[in-house]
Protein backbone atom coordinates (compact mmCIF):
# COMPACT_ATOMS: atom_id res chain seq x y z
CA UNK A 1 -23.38 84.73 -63.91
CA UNK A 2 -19.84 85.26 -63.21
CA UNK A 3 -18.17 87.30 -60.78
CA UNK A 4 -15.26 90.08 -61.92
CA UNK A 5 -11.78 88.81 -61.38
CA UNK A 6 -10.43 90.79 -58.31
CA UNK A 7 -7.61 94.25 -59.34
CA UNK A 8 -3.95 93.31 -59.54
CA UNK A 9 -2.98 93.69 -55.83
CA UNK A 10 -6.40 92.54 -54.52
CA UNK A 11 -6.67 89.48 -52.44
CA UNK A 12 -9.45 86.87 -53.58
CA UNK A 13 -11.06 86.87 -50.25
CA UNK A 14 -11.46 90.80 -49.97
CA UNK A 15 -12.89 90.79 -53.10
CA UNK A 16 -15.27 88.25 -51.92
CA UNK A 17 -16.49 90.36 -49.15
CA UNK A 18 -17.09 92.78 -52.04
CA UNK A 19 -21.02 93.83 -53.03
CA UNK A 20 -21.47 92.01 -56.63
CA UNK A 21 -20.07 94.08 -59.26
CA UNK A 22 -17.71 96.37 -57.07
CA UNK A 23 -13.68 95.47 -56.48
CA UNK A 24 -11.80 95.52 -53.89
CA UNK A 25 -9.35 98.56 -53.16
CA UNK A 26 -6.27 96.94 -53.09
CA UNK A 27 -4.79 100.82 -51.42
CA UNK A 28 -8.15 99.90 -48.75
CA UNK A 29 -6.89 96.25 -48.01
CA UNK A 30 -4.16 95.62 -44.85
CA UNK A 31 -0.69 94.52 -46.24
CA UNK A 32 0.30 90.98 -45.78
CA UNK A 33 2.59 91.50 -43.12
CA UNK A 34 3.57 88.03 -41.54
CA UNK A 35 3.85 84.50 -43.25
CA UNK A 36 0.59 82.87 -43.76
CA UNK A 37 0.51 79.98 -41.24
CA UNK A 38 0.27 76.05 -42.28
CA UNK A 39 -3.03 74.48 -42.86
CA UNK A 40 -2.34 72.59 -39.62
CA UNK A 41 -2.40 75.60 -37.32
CA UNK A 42 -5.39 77.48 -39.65
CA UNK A 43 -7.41 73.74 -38.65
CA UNK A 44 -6.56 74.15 -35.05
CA UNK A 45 -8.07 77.68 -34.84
CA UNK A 46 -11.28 77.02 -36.33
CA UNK A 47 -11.43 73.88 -35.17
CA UNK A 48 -11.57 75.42 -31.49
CA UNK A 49 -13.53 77.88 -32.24
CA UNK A 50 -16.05 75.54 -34.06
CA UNK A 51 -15.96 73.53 -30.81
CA UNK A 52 -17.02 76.31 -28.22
CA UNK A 53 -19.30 77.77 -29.94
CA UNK A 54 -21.43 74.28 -30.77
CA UNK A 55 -20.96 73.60 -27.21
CA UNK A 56 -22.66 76.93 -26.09
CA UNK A 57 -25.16 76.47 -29.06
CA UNK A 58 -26.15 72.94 -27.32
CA UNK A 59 -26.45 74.07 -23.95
CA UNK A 60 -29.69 75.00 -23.18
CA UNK A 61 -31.93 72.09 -25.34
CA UNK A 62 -29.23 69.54 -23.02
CA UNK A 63 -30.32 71.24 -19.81
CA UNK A 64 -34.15 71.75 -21.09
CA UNK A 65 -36.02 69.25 -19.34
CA UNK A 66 -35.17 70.93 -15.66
CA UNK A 67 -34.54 74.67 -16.85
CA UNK A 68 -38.29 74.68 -18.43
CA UNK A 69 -39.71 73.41 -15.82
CA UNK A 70 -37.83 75.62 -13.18
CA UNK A 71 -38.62 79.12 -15.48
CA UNK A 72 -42.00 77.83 -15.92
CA UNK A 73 -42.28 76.94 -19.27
CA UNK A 74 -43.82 73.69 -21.56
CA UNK A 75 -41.02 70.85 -22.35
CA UNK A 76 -41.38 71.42 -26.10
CA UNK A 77 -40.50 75.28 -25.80
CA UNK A 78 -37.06 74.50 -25.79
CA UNK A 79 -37.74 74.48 -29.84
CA UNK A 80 -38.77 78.43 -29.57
CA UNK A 81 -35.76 78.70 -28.44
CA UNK A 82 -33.47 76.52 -30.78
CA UNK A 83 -35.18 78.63 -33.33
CA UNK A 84 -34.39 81.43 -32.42
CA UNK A 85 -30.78 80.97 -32.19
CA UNK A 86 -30.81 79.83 -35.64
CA UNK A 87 -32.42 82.63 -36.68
CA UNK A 88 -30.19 84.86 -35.15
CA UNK A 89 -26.97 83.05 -36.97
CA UNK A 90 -28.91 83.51 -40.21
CA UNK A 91 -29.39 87.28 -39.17
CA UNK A 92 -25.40 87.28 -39.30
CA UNK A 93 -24.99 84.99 -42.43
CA UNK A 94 -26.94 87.80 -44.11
CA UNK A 95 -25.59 91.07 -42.70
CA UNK A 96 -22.34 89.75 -41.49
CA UNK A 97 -20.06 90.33 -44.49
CA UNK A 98 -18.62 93.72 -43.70
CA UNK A 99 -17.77 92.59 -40.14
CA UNK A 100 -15.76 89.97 -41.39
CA UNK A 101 -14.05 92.08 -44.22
CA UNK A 102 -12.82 94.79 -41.93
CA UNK A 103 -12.10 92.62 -38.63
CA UNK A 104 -10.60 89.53 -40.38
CA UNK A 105 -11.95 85.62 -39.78
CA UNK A 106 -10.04 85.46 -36.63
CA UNK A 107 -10.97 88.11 -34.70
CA UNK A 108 -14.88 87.74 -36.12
CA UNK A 109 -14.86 84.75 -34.41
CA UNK A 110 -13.46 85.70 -31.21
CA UNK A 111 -16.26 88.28 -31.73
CA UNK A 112 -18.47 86.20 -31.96
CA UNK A 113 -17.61 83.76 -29.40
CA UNK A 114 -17.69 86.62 -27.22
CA UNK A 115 -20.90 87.17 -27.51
CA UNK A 116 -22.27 83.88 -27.81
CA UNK A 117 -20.59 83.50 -24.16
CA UNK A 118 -22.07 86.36 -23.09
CA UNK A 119 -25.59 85.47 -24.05
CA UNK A 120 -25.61 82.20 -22.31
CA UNK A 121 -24.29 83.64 -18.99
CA UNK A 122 -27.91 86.62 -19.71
CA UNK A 123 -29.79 83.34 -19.87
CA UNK A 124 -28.77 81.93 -16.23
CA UNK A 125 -31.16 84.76 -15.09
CA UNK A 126 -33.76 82.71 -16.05
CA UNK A 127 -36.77 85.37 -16.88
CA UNK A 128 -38.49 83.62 -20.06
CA UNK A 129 -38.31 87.07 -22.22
CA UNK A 130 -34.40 87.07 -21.17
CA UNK A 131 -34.08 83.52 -22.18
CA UNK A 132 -35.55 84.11 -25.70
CA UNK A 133 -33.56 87.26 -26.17
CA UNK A 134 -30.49 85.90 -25.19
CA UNK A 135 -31.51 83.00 -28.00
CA UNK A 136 -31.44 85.33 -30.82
CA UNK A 137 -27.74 86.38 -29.43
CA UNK A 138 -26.60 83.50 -28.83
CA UNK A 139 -27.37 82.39 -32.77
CA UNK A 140 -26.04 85.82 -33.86
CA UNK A 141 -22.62 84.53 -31.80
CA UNK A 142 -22.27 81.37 -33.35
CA UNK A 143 -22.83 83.31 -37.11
CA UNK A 144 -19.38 83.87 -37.72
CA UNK A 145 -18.03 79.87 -37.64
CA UNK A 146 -19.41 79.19 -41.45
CA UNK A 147 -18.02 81.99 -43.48
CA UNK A 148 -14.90 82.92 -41.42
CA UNK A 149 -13.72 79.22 -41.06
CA UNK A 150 -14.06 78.37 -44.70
CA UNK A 151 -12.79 81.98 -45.48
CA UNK A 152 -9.45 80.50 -43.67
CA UNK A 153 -9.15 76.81 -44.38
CA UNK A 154 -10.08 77.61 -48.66
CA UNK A 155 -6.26 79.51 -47.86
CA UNK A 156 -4.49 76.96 -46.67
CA UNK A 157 -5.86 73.86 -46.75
CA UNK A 158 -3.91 71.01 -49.37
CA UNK A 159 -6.28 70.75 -52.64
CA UNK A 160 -6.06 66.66 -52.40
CA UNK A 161 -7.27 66.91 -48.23
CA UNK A 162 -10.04 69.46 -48.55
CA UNK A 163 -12.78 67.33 -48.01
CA UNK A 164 -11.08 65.76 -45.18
CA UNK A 165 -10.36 68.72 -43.67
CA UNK A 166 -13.38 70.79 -43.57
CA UNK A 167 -14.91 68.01 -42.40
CA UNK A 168 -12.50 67.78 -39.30
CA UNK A 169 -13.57 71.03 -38.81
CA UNK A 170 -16.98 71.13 -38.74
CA UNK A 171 -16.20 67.73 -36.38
CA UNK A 172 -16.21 70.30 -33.29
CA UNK A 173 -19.87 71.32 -33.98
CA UNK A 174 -20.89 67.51 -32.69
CA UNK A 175 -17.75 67.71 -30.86
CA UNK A 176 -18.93 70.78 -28.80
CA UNK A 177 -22.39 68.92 -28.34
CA UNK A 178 -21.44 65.90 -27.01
CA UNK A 179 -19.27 68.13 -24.19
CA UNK A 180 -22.25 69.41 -23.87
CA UNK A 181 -24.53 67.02 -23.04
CA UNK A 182 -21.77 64.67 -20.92
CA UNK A 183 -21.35 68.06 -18.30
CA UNK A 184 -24.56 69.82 -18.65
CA UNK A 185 -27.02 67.74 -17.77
CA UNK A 186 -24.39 66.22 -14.49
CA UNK A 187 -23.90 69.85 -13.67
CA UNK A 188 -27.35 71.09 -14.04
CA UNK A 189 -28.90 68.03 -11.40
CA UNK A 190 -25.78 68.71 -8.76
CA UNK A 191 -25.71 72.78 -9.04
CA UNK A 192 -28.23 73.94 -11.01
CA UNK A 193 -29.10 74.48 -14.79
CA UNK A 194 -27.44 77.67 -14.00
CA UNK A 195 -24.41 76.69 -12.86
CA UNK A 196 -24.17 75.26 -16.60
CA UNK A 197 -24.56 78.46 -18.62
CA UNK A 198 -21.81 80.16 -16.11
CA UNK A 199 -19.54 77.24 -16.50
CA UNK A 200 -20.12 77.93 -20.03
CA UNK A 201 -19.27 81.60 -19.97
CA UNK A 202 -15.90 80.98 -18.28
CA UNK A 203 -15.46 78.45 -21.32
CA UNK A 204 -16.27 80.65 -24.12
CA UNK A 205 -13.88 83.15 -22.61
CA UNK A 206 -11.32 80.89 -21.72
CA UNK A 207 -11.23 79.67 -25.64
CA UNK A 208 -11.71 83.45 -27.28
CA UNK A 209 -8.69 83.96 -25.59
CA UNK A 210 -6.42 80.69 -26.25
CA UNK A 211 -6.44 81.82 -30.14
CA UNK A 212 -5.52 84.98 -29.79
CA UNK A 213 -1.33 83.84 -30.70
CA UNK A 214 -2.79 83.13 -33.89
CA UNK A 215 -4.83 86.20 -35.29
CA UNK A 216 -2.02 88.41 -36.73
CA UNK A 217 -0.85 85.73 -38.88
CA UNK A 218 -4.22 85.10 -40.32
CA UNK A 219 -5.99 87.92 -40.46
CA UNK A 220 -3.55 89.56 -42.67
CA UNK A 221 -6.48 90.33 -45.43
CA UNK A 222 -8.89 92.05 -43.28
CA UNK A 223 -9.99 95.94 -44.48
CA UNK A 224 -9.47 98.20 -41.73
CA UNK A 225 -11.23 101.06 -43.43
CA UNK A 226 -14.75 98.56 -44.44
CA UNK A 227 -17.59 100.23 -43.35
CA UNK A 228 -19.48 98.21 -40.98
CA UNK A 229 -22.42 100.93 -40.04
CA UNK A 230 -26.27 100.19 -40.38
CA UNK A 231 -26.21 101.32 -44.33
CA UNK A 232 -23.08 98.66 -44.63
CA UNK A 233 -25.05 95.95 -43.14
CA UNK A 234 -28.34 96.34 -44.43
CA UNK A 235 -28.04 97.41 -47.65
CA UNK A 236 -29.30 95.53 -50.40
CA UNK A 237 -26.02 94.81 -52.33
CA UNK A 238 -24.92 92.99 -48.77
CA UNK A 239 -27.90 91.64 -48.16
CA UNK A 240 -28.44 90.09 -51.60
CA UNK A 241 -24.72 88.75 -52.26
CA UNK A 242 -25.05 85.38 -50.39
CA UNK A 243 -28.22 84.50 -52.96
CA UNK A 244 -26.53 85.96 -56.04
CA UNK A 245 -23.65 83.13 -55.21
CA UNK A 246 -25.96 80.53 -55.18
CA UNK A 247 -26.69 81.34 -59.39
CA UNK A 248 -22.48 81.21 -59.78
CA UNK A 249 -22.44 77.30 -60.47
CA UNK A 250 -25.28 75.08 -61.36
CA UNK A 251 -24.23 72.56 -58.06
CA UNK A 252 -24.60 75.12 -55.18
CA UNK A 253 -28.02 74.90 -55.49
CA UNK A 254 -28.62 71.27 -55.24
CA UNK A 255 -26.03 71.42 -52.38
CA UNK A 256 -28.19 74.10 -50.43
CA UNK A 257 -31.77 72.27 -50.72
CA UNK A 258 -30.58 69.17 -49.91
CA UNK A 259 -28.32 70.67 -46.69
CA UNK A 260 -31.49 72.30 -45.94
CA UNK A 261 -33.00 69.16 -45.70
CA UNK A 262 -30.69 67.51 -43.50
CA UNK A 263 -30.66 70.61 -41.20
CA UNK A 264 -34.58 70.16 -40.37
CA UNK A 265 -33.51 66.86 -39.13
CA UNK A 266 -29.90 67.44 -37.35
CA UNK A 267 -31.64 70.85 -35.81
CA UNK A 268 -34.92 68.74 -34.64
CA UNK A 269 -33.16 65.68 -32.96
CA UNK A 270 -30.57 67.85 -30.83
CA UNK A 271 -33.17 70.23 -29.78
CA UNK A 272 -35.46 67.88 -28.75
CA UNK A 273 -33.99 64.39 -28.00
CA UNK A 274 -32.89 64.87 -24.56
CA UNK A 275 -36.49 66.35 -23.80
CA UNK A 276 -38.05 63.14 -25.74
CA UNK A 277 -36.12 60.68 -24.22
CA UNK A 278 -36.83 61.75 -20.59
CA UNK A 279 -40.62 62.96 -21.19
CA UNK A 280 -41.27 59.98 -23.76
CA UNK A 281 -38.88 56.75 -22.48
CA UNK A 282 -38.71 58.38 -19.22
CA UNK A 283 -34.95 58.38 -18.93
CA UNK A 284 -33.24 60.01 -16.22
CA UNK A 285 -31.26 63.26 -17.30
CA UNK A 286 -27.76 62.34 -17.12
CA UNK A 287 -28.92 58.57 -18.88
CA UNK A 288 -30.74 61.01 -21.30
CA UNK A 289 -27.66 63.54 -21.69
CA UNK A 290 -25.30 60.18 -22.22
CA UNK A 291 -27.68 59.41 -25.03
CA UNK A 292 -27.26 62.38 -26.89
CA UNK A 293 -23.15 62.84 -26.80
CA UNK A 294 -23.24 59.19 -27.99
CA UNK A 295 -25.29 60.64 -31.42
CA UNK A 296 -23.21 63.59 -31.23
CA UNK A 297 -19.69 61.45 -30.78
CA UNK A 298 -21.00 59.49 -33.68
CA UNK A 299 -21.09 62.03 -35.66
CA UNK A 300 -17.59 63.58 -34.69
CA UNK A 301 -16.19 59.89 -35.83
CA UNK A 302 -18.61 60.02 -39.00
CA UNK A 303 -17.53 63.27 -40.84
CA UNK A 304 -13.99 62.29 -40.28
CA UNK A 305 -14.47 58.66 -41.84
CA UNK A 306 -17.15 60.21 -44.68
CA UNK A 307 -14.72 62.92 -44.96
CA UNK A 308 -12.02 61.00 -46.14
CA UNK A 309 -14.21 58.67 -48.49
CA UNK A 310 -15.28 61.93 -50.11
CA UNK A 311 -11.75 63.07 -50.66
CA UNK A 312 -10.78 59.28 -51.50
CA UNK A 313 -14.00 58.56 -53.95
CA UNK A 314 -13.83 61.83 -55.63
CA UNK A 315 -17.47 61.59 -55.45
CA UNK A 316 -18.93 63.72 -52.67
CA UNK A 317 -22.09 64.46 -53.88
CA UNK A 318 -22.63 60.95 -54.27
CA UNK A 319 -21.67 60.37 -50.48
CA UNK A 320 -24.17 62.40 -50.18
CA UNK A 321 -26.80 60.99 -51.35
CA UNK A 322 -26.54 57.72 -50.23
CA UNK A 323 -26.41 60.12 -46.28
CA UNK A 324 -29.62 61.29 -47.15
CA UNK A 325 -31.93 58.13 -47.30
CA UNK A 326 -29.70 56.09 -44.99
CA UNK A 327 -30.20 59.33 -41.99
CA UNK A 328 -33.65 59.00 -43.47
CA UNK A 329 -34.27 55.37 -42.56
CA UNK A 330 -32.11 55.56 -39.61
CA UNK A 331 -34.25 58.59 -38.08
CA UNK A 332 -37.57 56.79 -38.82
CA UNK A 333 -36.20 54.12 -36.50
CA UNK A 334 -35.32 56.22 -33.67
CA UNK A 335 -38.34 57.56 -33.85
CA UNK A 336 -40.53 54.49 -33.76
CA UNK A 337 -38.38 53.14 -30.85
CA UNK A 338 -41.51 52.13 -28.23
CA UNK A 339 -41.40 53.03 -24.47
CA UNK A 340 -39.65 50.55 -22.71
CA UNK A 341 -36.94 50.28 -25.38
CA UNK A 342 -33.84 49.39 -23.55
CA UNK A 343 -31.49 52.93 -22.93
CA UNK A 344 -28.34 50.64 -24.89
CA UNK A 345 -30.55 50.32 -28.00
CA UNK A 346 -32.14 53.61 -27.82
CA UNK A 347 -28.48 54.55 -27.59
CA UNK A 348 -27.14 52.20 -31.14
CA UNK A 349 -29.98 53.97 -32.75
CA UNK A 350 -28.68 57.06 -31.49
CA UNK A 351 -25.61 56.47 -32.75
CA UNK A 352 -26.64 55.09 -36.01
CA UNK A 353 -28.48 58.06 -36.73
CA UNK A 354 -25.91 61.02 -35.54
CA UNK A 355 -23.22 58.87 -38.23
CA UNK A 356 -25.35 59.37 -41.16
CA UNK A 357 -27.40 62.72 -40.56
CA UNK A 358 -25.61 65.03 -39.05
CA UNK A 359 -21.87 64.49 -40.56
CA UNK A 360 -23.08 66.03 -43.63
CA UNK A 361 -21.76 69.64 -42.99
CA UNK A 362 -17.69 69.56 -44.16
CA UNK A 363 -18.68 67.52 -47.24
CA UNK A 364 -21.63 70.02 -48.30
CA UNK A 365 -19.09 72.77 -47.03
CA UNK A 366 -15.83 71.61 -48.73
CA UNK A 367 -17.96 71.22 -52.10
CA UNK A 368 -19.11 74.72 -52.06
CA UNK A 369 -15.40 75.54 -51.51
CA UNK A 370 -14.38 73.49 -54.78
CA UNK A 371 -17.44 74.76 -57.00
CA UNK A 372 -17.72 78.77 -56.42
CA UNK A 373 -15.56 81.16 -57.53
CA UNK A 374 -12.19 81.59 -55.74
CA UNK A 375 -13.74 85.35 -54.94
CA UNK A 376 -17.05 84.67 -53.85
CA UNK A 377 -16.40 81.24 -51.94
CA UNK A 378 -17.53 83.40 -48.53
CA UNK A 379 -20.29 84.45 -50.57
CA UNK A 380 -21.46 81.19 -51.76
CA UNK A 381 -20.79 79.81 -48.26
CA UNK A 382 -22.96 82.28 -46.53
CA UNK A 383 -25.68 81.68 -49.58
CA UNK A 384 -25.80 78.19 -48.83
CA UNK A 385 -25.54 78.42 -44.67
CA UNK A 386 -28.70 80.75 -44.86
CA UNK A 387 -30.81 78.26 -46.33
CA UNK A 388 -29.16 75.63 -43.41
CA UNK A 389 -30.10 78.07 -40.70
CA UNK A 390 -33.43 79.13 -41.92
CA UNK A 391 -34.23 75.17 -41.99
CA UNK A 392 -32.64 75.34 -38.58
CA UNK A 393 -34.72 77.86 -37.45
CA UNK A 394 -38.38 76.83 -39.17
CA UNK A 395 -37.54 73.09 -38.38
CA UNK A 396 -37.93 72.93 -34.38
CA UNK A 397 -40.75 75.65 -34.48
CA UNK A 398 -42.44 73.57 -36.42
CA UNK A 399 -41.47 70.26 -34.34
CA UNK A 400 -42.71 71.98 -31.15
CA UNK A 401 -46.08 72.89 -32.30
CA UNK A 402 -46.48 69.29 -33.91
CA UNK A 403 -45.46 67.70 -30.56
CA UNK A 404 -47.48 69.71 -29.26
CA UNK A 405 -50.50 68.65 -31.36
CA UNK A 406 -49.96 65.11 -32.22
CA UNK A 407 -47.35 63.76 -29.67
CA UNK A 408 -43.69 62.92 -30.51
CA UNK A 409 -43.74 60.03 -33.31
CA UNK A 410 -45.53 62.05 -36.29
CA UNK A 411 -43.43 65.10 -36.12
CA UNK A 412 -40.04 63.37 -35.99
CA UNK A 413 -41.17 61.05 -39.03
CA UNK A 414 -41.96 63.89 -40.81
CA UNK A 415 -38.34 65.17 -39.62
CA UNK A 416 -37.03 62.33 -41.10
CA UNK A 417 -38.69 61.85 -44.46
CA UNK A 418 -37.49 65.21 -45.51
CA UNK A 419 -33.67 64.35 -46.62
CA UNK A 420 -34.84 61.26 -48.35
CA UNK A 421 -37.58 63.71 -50.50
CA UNK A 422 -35.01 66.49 -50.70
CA UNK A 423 -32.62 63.66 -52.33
CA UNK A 424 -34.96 62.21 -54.80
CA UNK A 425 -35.25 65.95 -56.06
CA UNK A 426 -31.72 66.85 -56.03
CA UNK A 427 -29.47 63.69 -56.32
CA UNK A 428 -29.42 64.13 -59.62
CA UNK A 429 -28.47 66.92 -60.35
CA UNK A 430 -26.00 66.48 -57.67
CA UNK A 431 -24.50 63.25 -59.24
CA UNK A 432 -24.18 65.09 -62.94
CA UNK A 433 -22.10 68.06 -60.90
């Protein structure tokens, strides 16, 4: 299957907000009206916005051990919760497309952001129903940082730095958590687990705002006149182009199973770490919360490094693979790590583990870039981000009714094994792409 080259006059990226089959209007589509920025500036934007939005994402499962108990709820709910923002960002990946057509990828994220801030400040009220409703929002927030960021950097960025640079990128999800989990768990013992989701509101804000300078200049494709109502959003021509990407090359495929398998992993270990290593090693919060922005700054430092091997091998499927059964080994480490385990070990494995598993994101990303269609690379982006965020969402349900069940160590081997399977399936493929 191949998508329709866009009309003389339309711009690639309206025509990938396009239903299948129907072109863009280039009469419909806003005028380029000021000089596309450099690639520098475009990575700045998202970069920010990628940043403040992970760091709201990571708020609540960093504060979890003291806001569950305070609202009255079991330590492994937190994973309810974590899966129900991730189903609320795949709600988005699937409807979104006509929001970002007709606002443009700037202002859809400020959007977004917007509401992602908003949702954390609803959950500071504390009422479980508000909690899990302001979940679903706060997933629905963070939608927009997938599609609209590589919907700006596939425009500027250099062909020879792709790699590199989506995965700087996608740095500021790990970026955000780490920020996270140094302040919030220091903020939530001295003021209140409250006192973190405000502090995170005025944040959210504070960065919606900062990018503003920047929005003319690159949303200069947006489609004023795209309709955006319920028929727009729902209907089955929007709701079915992210899968009809996946069938445009035979690699995006591979590349979403296999992301799908890292995501049950990456979405299990930062819901849940901070809540295992206080309830299971008995760690004190802030000793906990250290813990986890030492995985997360390992993985900032990791999809920079694995970034630029990609881009340097010309092989980043193959990087890859070898991810996907080293995060596999590493995870079944952590995981068997006994009580008692001194907190600088717990933290190397930490470490060890956030490099491998959860810097996969800008490589996956920048290949689905390279592969699809110039007109359907949102498309194929939002195709293979579904299948992340529905891992994202099933994963921690999942993990929470296992811990639940059969303790900690089962569920998070089972957590682990999955890239490892996922690669023996896939790798090949991957490696002939």
């Amino acid at each position: 299957m191949q998508s329709a080259p866009p009309k003389p006059g339309a711009s690639p990226e309206t025509a990938a907000l396009a239903p299948p089959g129907a072109a863009a209007s280039p009469a419909r589509a806003q005028p380029v009206c000021a000089r596309q920025p450099g690639w520098q500036a475009a990575l700045g934007v998202t970069l920010a916005m990628q940043t403040a939005a992970a760091a709201l994402g990571q708020t609540l499962p960093v504060v979890a051990p003291v806001m569950t108990d305070a609202v009255g709820l079991s330590p492994e709910s937190i994973g309810y919760l974590a899966g129900l923002g991730s189903l609320g960002t795949a709600l988005f990946l699937a409807c979104g497309a006509p929001v970002l057509a007709r606002l443009g990828p700037v202002r859809t994220l400020q959007a977004g952001l917007l509401l992602a801030a908003g949702s954390i400040g609803l959950a500071a009220l504390g009422w479980p129903p508000v909690l899990l409703f302001a979940s679903l929002l706060l997933g629905i927030g963070y939608g927009p940082t997938p599609p609209a960021g590589s919907r700006i950097l596939a425009a500027t960025a250099p062909p020879q730095h792709r790699t590199l640079i989506f995965s700087v990128k996608q740095a500021g999800a790990p970026l955000g958590a780490a920020l996270a989990g140094l302040a919030g768990p220091v903020v939530a013992l001295r003021l209140g687990w409250e006192a973190v989701c405000i502090l995170g509101l005025l944040a959210g804000l504070a960065v919606a705002t900062a990018v503003q300078p920047w929005r003319a200049a690159l949303d200069t494709e947006r489609d004023p006149r795209r309709a955006v109502g319920p028929g727009a959003l729902f209907g089955r021509s929007n709701l079915a182009a992210p899968f009809a990407a996946l069938r445009l090359h035979p690699l995006l495929m591979p590349l979403a199973l296999l992301s799908g398998a890292f995501a049950c992993l990456q979405g299990s270990l930062f819901a849940f770490v901070v809540t295992w290593l206080v309830g299971k090693h008995g760690l004190p919060l802030p000793e906990a919360g250290m813990i986890f922005a030492v995985m997360q700054g390992a993985g900032v430092t990791a999809r920079l490094v694995l970034g630029w091997v990609a881009d340097r091998s010309g092989r980043p499927s193959l990087v890859l693979a070898v991810q996907a059964f080293a995060g596999a080994g590493l995870a079944a480490l952590f995981a068997l790590a006994p009580v008692g385990t001194p907190a600088p070990l717990l933290g190397l494995l930490a470490a060890g583990t956030g490099f491998v598993a959860a810097s996969w994101n800008g490589i996956s990303l920048a290949e689905v870039a390279r592969v699809a269609p110039a007109a359907r690379i949102s498309d194929a982006t939002s195709g293979v981000t579904l299948i992340v965020f529905f891992c994202y969402f099933v994963a921690p349900i999942s993990f929470a009714a296992g811990a639940a069940a059969w303790g900690w160590t089962l569920p998070l081997l089972l957590i682990a094994a999955l890239p490892a399977a996922a690669g023996l399936c896939v790798v090949p493929r991957l490696l002939r792409g």
